[in-house]
N, C-alpha and C. Protein backbone atom coordinates (compact mmCIF):
# COMPACT_ATOMS: atom_id res chain seq x y z
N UNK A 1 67.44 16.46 96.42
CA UNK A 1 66.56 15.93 95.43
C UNK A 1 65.61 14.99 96.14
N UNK A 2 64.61 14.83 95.87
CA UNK A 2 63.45 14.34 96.54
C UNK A 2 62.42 13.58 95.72
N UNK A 3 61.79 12.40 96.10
CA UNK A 3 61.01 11.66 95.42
C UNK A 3 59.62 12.01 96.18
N UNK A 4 58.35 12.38 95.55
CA UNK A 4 57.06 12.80 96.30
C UNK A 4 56.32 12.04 95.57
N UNK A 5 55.12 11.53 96.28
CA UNK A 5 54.20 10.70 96.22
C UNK A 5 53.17 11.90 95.86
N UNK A 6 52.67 11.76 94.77
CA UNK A 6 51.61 12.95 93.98
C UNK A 6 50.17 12.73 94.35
N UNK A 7 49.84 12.45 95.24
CA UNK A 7 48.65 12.36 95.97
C UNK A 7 48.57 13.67 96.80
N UNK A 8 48.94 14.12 97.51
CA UNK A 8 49.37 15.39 97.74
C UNK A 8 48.33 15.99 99.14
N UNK A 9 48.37 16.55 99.68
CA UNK A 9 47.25 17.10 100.76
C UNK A 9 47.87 16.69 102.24
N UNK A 10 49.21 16.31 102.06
CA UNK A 10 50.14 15.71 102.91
C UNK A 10 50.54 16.98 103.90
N UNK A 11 49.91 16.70 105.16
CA UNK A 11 49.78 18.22 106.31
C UNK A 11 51.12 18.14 107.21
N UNK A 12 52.10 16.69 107.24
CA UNK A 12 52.85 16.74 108.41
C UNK A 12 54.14 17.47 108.11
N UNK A 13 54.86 17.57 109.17
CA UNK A 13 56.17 18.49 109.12
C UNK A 13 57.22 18.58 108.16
N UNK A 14 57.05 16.86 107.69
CA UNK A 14 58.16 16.50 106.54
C UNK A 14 57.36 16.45 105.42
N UNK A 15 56.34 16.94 104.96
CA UNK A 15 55.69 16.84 103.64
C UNK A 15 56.67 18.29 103.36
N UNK A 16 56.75 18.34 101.90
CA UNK A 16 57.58 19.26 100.56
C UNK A 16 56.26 19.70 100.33
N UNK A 17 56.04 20.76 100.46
CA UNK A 17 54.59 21.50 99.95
C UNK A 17 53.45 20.87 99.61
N UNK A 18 53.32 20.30 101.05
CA UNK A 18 51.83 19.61 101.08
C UNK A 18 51.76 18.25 99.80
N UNK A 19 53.34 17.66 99.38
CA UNK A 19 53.63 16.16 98.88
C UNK A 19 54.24 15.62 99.99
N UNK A 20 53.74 14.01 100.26
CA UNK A 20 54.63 13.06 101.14
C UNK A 20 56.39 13.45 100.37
N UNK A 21 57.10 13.02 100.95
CA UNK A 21 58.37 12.63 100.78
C UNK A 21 58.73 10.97 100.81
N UNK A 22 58.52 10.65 99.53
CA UNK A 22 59.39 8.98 100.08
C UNK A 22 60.52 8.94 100.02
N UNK A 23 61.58 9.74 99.63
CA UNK A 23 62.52 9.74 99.99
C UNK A 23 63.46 10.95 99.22
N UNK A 24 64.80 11.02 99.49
CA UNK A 24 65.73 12.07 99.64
C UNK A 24 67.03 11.51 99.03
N UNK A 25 67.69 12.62 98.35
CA UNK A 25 69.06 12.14 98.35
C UNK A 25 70.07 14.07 98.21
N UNK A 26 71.14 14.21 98.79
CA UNK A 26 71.93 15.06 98.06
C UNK A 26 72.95 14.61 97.31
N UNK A 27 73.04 15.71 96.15
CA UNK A 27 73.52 15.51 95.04
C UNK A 27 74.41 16.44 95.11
N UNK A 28 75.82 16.74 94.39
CA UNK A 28 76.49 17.90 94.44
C UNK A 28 77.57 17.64 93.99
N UNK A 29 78.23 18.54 93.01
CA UNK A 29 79.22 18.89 92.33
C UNK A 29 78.87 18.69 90.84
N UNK A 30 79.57 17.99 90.11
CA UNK A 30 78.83 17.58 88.47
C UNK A 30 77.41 17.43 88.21
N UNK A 31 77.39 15.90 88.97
CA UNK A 31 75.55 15.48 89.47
C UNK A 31 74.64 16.58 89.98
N UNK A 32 75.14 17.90 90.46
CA UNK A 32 74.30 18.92 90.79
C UNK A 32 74.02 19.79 89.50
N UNK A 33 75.44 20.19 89.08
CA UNK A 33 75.21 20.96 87.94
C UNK A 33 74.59 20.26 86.95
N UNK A 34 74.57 19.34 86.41
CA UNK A 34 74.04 18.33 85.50
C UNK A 34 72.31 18.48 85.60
N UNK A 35 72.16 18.27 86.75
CA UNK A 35 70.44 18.30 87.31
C UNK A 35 70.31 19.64 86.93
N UNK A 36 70.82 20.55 87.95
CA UNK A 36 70.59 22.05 87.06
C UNK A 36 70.46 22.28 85.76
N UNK A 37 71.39 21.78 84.76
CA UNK A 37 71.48 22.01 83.72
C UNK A 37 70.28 21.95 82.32
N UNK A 38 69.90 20.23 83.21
CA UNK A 38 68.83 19.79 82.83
C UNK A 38 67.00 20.42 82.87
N UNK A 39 67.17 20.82 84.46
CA UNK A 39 66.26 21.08 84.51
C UNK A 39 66.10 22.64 83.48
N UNK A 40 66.81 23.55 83.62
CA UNK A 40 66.67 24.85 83.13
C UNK A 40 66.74 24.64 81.69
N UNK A 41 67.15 23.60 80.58
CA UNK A 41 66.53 23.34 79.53
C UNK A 41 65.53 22.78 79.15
N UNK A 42 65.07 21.87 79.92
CA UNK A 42 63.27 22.07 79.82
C UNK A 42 62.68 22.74 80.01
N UNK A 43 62.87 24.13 80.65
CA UNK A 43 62.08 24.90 80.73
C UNK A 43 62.51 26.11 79.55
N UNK A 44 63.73 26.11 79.44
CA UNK A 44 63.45 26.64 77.89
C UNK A 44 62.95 26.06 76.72
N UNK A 45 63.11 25.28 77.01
CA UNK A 45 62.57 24.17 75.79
C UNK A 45 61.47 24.45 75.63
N UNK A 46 60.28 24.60 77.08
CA UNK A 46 58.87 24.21 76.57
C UNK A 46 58.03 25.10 75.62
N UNK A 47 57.24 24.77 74.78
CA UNK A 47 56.06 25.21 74.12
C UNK A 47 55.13 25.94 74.95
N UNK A 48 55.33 25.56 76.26
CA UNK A 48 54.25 26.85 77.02
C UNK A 48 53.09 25.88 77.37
N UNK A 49 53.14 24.89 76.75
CA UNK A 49 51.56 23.93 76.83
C UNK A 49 51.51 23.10 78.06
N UNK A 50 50.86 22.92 79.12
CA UNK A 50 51.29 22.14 80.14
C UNK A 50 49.22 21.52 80.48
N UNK A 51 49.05 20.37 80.99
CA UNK A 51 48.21 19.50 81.60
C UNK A 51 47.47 20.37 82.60
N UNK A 52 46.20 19.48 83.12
CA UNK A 52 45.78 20.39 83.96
C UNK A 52 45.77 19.90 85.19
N UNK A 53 46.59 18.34 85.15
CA UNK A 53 46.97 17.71 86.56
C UNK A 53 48.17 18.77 87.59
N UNK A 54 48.22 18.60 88.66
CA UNK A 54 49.27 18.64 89.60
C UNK A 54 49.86 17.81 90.12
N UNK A 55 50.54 16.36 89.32
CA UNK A 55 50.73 15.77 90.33
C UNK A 55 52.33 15.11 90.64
N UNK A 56 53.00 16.04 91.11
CA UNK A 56 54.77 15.97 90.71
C UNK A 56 55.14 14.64 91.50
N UNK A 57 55.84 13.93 91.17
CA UNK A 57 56.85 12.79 91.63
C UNK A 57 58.53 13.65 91.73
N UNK A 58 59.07 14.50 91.47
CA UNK A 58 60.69 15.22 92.21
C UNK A 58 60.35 16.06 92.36
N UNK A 59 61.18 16.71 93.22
CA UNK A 59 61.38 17.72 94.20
C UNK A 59 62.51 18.33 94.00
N UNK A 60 63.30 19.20 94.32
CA UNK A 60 64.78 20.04 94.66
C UNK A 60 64.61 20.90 94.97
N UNK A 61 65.36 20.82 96.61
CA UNK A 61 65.60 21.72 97.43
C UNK A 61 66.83 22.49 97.42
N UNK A 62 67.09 23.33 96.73
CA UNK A 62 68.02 23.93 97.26
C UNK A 62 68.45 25.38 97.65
N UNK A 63 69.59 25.20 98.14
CA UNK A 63 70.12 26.59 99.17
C UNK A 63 70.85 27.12 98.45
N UNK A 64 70.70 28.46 98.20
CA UNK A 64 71.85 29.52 97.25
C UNK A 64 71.51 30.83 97.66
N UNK A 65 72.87 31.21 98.21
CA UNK A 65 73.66 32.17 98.65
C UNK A 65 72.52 33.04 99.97
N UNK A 66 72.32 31.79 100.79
CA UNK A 66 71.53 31.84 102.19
C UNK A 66 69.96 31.86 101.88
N UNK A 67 69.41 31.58 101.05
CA UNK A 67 68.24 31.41 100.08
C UNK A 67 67.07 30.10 100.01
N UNK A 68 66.26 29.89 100.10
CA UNK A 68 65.61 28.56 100.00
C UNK A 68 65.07 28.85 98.97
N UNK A 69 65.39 27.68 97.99
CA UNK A 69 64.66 27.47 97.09
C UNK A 69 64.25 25.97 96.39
N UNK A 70 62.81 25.81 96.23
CA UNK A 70 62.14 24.54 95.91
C UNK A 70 61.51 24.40 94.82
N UNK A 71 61.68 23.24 94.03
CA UNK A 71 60.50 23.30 92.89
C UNK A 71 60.23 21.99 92.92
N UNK A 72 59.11 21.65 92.72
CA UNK A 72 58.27 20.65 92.74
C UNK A 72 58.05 20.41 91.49
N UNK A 73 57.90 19.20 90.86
CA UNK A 73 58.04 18.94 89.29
C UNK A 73 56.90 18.11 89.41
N UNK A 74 56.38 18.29 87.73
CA UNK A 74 55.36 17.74 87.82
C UNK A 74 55.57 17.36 85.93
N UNK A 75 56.20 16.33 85.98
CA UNK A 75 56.70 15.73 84.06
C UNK A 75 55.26 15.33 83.68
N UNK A 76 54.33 14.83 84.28
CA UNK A 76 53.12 14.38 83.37
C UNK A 76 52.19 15.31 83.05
N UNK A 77 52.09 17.08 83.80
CA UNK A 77 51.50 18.02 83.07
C UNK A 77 52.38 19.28 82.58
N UNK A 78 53.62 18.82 82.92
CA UNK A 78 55.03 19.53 82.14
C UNK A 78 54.91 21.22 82.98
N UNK A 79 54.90 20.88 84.85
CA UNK A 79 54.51 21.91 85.54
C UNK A 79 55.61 22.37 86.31
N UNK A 80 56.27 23.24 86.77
CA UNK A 80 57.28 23.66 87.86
C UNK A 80 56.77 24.60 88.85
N UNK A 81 56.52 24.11 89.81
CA UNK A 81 56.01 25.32 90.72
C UNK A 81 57.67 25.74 91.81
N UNK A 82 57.85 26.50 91.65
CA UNK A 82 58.77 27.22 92.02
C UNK A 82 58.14 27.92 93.44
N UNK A 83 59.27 27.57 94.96
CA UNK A 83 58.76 28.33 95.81
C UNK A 83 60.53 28.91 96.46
N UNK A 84 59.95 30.15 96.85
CA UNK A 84 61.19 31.16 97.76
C UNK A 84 60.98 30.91 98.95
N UNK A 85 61.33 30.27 100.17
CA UNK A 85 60.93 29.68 101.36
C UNK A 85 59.55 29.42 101.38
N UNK A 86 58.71 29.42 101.93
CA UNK A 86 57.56 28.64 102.00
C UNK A 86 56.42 29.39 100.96
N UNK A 87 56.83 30.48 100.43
CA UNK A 87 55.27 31.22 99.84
C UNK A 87 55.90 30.57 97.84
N UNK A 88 54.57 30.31 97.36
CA UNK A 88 55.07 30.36 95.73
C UNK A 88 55.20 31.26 94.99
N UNK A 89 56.51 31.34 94.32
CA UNK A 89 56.77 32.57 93.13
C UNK A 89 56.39 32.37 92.13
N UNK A 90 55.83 31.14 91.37
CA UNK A 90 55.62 31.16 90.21
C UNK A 90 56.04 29.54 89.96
N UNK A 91 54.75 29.47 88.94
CA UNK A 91 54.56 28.22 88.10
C UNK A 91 54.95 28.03 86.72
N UNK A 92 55.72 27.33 86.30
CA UNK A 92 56.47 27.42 84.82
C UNK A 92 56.46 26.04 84.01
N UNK A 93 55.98 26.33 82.86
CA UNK A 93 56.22 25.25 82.06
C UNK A 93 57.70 24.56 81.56
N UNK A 94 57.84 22.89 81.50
CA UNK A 94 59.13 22.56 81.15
C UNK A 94 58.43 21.43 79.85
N UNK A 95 59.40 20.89 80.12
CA UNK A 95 59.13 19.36 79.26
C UNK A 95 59.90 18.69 79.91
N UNK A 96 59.67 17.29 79.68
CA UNK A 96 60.19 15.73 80.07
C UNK A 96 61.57 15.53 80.19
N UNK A 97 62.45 16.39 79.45
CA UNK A 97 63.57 16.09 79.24
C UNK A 97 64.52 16.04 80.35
N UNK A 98 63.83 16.10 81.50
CA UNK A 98 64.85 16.01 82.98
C UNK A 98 64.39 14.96 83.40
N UNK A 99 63.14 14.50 83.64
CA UNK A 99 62.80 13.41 84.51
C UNK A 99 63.84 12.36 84.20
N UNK A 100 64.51 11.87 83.01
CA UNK A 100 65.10 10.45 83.19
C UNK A 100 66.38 10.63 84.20
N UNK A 101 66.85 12.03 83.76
CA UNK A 101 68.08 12.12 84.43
C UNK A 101 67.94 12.28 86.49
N UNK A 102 66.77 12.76 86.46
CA UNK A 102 66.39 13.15 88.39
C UNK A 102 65.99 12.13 88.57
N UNK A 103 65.31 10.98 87.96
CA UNK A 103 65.17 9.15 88.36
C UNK A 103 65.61 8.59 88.37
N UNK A 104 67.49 8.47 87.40
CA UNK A 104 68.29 8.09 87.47
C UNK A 104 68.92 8.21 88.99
N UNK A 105 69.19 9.35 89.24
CA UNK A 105 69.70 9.70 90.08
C UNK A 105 68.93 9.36 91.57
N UNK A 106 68.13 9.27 91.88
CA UNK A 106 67.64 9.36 92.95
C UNK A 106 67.51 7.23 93.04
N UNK A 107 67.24 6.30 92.01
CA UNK A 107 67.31 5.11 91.97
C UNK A 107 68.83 5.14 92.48
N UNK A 108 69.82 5.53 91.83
CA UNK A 108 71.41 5.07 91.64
C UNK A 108 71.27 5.45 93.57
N UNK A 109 70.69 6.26 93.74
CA UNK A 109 70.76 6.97 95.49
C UNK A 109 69.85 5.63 96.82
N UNK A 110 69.52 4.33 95.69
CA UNK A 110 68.22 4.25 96.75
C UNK A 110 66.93 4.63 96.95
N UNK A 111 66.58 5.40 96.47
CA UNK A 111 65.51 6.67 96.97
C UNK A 111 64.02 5.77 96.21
N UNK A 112 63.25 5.19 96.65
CA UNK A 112 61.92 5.08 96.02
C UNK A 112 61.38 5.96 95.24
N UNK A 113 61.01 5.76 93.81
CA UNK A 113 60.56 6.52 92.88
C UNK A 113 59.02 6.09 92.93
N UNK A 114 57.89 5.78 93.37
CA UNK A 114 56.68 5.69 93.62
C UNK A 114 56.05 5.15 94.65
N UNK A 115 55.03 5.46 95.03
CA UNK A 115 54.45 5.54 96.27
C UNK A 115 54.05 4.44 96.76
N UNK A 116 54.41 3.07 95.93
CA UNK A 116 54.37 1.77 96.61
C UNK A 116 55.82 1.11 96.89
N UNK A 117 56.62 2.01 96.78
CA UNK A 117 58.16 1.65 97.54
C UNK A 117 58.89 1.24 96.67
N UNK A 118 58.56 0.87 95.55
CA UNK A 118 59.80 0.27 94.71
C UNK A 118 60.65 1.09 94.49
N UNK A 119 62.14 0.72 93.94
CA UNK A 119 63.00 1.23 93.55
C UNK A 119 63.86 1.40 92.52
């Protein structure tokens, strides 16, 4: 799980699809499924209606069954860009209803939730 600074155009090795990274945490077992859980009901949830910003603050990276997979969140135009190792599969609408729980989590971790360091 990953906190990104939504300024974005970020070229170096550790940028998450061209977002800084301020920081990282892994999550796993309940706290994983939980995040999962969450996230895949906002995206059923949504109305389809999403902003015309890009500008995600979380991230999740994860690995399944030898697989990379990333989505970059974006709660203020209700955006998921979904990528299969580095190329994008698709952009999907969610709603809000995950962000408290992936900010929870990544604060309870340490992890800076905006791009002037606080926590």
């Amino acid at each position: 799980m990953l906190s990104l600074d939504p300024d974005g155009g970020e070229t170096s090795p550790d940028a998450f699809h061209e977002f800084k990274v301020l920081g990282r945490t892994t999550v796993k077992d309940e706290v994983r499924r939980a995040v999962a859980a969450a996230v895949l009901k906002g995206v059923a949830d949504s109305n389809g209606n999403v902003g015309r910003c890009f500008e995600p603050r979380h991230g999740l990276h994860v690995v399944y069954d030898g697989r990379v997979y990333d989505f970059v969140i974006c709660f203020h135009c209700l955006q998921i860009r979904v990528f299969v190792g580095k190329g994008l599969l698709d952009t999907t609408p969610t709603t809000t209803s995950a962000r408290k729980m992936i900010t929870k989590v990544l604060k309870d971790a340490g992890v800076p939730v905006d791009a002037s360091g606080k926590k």
